[in-house]
C-alpha atoms as a PDB file:
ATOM      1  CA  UNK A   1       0.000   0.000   0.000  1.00  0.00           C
ATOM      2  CA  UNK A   2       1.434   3.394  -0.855  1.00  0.00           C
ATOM      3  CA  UNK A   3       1.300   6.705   1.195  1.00  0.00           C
ATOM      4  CA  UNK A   4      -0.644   8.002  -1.478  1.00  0.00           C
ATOM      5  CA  UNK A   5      -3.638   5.518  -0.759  1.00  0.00           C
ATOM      6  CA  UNK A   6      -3.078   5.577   3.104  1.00  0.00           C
ATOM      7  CA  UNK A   7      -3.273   9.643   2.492  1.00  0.00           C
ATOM      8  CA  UNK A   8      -6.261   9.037   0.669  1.00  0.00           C
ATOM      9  CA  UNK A   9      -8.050   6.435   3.006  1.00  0.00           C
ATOM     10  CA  UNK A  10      -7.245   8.783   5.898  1.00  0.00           C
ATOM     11  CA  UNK A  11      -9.332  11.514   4.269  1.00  0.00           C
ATOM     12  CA  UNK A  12     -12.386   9.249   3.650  1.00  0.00           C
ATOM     13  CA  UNK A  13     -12.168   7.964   7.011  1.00  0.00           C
ATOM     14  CA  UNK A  14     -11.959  11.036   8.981  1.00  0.00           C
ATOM     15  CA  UNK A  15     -14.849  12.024   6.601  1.00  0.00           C
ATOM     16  CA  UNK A  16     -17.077   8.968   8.134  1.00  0.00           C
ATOM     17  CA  UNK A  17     -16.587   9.864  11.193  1.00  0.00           C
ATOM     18  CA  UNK A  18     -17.359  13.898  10.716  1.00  0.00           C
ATOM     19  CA  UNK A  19     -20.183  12.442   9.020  1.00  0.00           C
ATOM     20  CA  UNK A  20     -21.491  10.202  11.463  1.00  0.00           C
ATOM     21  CA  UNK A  21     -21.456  13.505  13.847  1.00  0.00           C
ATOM     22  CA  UNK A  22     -23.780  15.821  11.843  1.00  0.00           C
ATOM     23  CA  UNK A  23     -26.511  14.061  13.723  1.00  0.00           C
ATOM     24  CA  UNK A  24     -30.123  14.904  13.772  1.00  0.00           C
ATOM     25  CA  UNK A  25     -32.270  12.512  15.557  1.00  0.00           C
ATOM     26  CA  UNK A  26     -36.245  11.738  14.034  1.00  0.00           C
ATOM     27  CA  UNK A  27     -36.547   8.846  15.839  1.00  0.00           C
ATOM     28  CA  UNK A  28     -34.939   5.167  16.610  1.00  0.00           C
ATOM     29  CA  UNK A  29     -33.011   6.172  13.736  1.00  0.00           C
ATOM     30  CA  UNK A  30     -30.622   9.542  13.581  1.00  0.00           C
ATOM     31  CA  UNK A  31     -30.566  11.987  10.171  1.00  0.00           C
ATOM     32  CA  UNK A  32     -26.800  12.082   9.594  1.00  0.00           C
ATOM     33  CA  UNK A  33     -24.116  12.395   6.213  1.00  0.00           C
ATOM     34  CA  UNK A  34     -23.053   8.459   6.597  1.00  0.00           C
ATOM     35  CA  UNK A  35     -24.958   7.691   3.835  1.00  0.00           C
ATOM     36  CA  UNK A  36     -23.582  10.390   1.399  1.00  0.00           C
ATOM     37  CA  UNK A  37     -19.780   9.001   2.730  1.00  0.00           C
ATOM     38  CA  UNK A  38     -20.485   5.387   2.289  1.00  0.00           C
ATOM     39  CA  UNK A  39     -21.605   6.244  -1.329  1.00  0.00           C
ATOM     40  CA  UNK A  40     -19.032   8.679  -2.013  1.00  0.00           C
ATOM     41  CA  UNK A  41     -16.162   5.455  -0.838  1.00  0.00           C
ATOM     42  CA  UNK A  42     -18.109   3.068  -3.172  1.00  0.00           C
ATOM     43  CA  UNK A  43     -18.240   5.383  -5.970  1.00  0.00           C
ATOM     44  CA  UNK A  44     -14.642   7.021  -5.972  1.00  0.00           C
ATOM     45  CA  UNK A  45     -12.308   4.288  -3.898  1.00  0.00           C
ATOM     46  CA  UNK A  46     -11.427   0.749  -5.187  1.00  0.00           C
ATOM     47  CA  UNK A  47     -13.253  -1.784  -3.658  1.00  0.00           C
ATOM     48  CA  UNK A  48     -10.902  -3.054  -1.262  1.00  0.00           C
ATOM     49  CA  UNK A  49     -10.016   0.896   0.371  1.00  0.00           C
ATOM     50  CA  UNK A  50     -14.046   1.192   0.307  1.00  0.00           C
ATOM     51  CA  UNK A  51     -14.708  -2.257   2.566  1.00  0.00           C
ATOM     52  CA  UNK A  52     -11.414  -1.691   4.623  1.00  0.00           C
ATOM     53  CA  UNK A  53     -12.390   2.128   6.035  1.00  0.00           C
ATOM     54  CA  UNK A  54     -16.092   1.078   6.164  1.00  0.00           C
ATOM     55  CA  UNK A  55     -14.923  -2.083   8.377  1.00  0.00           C
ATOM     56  CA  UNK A  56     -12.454  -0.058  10.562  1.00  0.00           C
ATOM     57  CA  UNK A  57     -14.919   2.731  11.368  1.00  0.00           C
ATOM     58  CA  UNK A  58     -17.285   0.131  12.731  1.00  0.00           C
ATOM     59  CA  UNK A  59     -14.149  -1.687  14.771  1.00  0.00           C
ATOM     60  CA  UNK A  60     -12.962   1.876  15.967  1.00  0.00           C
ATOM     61  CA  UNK A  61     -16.494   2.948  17.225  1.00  0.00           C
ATOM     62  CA  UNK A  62     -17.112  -1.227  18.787  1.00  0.00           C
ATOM     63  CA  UNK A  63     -13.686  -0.957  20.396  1.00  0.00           C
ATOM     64  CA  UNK A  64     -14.793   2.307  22.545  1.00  0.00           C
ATOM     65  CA  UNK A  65     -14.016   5.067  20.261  1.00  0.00           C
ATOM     66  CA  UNK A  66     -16.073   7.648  19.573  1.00  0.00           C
ATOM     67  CA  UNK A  67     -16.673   7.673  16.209  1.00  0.00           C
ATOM     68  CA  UNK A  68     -20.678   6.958  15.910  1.00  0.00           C
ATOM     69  CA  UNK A  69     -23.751   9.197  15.741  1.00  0.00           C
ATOM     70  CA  UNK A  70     -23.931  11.247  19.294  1.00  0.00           C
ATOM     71  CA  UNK A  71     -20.646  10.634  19.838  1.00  0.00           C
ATOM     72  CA  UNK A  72     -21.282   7.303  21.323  1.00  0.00           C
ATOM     73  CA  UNK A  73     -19.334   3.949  21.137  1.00  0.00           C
ATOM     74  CA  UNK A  74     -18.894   0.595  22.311  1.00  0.00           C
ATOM     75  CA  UNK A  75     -20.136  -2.853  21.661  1.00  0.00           C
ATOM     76  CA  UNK A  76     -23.448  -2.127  23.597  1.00  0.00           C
ATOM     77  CA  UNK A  77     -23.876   0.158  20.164  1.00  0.00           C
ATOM     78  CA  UNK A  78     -24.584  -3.215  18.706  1.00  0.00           C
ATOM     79  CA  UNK A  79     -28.069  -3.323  20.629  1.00  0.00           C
ATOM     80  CA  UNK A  80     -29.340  -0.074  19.148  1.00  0.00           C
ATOM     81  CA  UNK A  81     -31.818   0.236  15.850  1.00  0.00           C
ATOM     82  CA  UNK A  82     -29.161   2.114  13.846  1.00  0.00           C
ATOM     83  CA  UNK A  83     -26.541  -0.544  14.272  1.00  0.00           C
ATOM     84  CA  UNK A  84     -28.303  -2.145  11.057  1.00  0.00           C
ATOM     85  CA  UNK A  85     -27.119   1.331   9.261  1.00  0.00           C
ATOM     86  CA  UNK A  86     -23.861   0.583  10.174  1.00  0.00           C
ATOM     87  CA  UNK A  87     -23.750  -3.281   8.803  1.00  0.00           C
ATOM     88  CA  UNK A  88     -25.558  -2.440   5.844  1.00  0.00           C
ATOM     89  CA  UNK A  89     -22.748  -0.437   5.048  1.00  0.00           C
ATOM     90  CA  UNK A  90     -20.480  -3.316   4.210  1.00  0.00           C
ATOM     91  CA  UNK A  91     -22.793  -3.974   1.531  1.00  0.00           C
ATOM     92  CA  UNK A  92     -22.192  -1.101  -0.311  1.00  0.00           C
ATOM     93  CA  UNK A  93     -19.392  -1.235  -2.042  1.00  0.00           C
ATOM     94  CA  UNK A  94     -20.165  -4.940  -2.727  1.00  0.00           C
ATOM     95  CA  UNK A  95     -22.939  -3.959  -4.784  1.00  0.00           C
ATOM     96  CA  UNK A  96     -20.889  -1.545  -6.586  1.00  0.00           C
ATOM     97  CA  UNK A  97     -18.102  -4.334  -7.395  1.00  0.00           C
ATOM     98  CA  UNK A  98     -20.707  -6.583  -8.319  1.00  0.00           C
ATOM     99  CA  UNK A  99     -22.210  -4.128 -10.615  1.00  0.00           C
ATOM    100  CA  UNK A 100     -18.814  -3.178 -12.814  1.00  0.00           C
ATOM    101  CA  UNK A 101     -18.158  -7.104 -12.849  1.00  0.00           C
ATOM    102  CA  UNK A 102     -21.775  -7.460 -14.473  1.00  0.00           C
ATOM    103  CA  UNK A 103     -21.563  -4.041 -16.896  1.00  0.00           C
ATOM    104  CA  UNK A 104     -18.898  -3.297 -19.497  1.00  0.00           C
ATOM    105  CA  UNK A 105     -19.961   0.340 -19.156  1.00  0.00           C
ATOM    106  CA  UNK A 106     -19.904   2.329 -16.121  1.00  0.00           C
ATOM    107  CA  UNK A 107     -21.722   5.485 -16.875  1.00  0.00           C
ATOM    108  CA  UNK A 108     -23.496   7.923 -15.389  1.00  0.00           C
ATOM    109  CA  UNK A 109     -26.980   6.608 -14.983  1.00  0.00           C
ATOM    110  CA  UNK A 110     -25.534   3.477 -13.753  1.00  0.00           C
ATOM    111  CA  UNK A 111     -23.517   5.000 -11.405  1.00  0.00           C
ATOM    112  CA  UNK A 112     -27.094   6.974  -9.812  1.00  0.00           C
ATOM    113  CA  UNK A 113     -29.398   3.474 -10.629  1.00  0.00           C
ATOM    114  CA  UNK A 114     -26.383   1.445  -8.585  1.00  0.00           C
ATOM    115  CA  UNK A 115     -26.227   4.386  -5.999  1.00  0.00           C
ATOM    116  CA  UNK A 116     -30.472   4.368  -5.496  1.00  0.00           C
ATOM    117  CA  UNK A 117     -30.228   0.091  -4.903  1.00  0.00           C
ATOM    118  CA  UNK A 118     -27.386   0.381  -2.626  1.00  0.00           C
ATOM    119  CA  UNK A 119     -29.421   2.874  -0.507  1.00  0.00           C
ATOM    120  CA  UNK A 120     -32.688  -0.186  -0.667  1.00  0.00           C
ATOM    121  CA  UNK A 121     -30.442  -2.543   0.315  1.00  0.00           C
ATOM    122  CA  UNK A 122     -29.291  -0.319   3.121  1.00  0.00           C
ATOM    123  CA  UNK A 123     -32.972   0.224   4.070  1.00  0.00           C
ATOM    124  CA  UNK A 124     -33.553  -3.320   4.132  1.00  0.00           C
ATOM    125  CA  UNK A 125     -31.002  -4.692   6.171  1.00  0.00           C
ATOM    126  CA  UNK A 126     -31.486  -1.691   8.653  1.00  0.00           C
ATOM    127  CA  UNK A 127     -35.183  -2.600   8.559  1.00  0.00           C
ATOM    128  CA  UNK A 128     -34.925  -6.069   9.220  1.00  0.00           C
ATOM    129  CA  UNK A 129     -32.153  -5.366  12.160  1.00  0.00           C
ATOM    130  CA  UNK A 130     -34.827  -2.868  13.833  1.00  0.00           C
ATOM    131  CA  UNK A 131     -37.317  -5.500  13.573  1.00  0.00           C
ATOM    132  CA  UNK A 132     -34.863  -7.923  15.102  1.00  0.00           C
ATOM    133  CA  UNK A 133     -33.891  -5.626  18.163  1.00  0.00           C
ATOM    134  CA  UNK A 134     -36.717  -3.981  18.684  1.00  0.00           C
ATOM    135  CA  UNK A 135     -38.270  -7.824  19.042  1.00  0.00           C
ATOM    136  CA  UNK A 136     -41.803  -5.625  18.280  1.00  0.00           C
ATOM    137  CA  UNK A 137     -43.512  -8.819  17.262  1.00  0.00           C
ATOM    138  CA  UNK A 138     -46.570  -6.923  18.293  1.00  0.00           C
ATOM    139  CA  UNK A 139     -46.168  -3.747  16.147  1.00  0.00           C
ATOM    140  CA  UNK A 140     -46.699  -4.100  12.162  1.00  0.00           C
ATOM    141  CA  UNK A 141     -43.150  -4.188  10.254  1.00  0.00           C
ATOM    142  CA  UNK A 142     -44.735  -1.974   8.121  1.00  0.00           C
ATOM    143  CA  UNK A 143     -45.749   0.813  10.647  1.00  0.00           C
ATOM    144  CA  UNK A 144     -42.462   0.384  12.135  1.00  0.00           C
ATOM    145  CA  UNK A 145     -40.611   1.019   8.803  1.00  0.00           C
ATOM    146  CA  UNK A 146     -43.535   4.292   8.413  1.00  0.00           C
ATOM    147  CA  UNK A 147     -42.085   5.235  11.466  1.00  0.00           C
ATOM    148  CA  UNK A 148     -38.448   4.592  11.567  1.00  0.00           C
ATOM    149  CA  UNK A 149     -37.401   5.577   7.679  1.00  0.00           C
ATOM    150  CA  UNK A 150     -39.687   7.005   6.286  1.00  0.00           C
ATOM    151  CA  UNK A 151     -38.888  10.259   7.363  1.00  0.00           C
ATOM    152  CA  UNK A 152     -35.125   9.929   6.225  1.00  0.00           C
ATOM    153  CA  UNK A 153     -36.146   9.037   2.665  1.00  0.00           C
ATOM    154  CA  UNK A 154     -36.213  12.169   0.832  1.00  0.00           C
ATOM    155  CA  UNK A 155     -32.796  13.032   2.352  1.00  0.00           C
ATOM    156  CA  UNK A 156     -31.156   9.706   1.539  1.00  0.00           C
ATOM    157  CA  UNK A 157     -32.286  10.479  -2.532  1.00  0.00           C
ATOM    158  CA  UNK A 158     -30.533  13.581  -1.983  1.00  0.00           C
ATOM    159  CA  UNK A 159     -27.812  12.187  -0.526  1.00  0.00           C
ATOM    160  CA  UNK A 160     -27.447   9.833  -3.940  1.00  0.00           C
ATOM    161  CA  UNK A 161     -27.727  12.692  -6.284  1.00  0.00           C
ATOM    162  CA  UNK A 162     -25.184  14.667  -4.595  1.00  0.00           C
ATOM    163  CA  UNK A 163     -23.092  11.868  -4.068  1.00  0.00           C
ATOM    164  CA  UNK A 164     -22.542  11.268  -7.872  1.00  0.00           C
ATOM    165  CA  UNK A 165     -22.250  14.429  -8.800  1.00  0.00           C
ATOM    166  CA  UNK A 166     -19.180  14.845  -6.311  1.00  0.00           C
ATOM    167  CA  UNK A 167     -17.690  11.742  -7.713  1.00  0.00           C
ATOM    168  CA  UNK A 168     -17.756  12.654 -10.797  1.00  0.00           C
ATOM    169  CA  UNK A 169     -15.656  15.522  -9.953  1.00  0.00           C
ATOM    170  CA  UNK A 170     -13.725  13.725  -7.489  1.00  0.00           C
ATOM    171  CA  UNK A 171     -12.244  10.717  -8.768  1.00  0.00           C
ATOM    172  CA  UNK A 172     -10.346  12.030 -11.830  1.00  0.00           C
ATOM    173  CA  UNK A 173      -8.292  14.067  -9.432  1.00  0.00           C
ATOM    174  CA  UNK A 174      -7.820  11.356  -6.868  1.00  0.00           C
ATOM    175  CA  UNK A 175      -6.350   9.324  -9.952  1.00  0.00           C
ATOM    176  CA  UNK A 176      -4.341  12.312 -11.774  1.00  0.00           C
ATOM    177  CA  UNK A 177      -2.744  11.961  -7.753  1.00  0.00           C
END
C-alpha cells in the first residue's frame, strides 16, 4: 500500500466519522451524512479501500471510540436500531463491485441506478435489524418502517444525487494523484 492511498483512506475515514457527527435525531433512527460518505467510498475508492475504512470505522467505534452518531461507542452500540445502518454499510461497495463485474460500461446513470439500490439494500437490512432488536412482534413491520425511515427518505435520494455528482468531480483528481 502506498502513502498516497493511506493519504487518501485517511481523508475518507476522517470524513465517516465527521459524518457520522452531523446528527439529527427523528426517531430510533438519527438523520446524519453516513450515507452520502459510504456512497461517495463506493463510488470514488477501489473496492478493497471502500470495505477496509467502512470495516475499521465500525471496529474503531465497537472498540470504545467515539466515532458513531452522538458521539457514542462501544459494543453495547450493537443493541441499538441504527446498528443495522452501520452493517448495511459493508454492503455497499459490494454492490458496486458486483455491478462493474456485471456491466462493461460504467456510466453515469448506472452509477445513480447502482447508488439508489445500494441505498434499498441499506434500508432493508437496517429494517430487518430494527425488527430484530426492537423484538416488536406486536407492532406491524410496516408501521415500524412508516415510522423509523420514512422520514429519512427524501434526504437519503438527496444524498445519492449529490453523491454522484461529487464523484464525478472527485475521482479524476484522486487518480491524476
Amino acid at each position: 500500500m502506498t502513502i498516497k492511498r493511506i493519504a487518501i483512506d485517511s481523508i475518507f475515514l476522517a470524513l465517516l466519522v465527521v459524518s457520522s457527527y452531523i446528527s439529527i435525531p427523528i426517531s430510533d433512527i438519527s438523520l446524519t451524512l453516513q450515507v452520502l460518505v459510504v456512497l461517495l467510498l463506493a463510488l470514488i475508492l477501489p473496492f478493497m479501500d471502500a470495505e477496509i475504512i467502512i470495516l475499521l470505522y465500525i471496529l474503531m467505534g465497537l472498540f470504545g471510540i467515539p466515532v458513531f452518531s452522538n458521539f457514542s461507542s462501544g459494543i453495547a452500540k450493537v443493541f441499538t436500531p441504527s446498528f443495522g445502518f452501520m452493517l448495511s454499510f459493508l454492503l455497499v461497495p459490494v454492490i458496486f463491485k458486483i455491478s462493474s463485474l456485471i456491466q462493461k460500461k460504467n456510466n453515469k446513470l448506472s452509477k445513480y441506478i447502482i447508488s439508489f439500490i445500494s441505498v434499498v439494500v441499506m434500508y432493508l437490512i437496517a429494517s430487518l435489524y430494527l425488527f430484530i432488536i426492537k423484538d416488536v412482534y406486536q407492532v406491524e413491520i410496516i408501521d415500524l418502517i412508516i415510522v423509523s425511515f420514512l422520514p429519512l427518505i427524501p434526504f437519503d435520494i438527496i444524498k445519492v444525487v449529490i453523491a454522484c455528482m461529487i464523484s464525478e468531480k472527485i475521482k479524476p483528481i484522486i487518480e491524476r494523484i
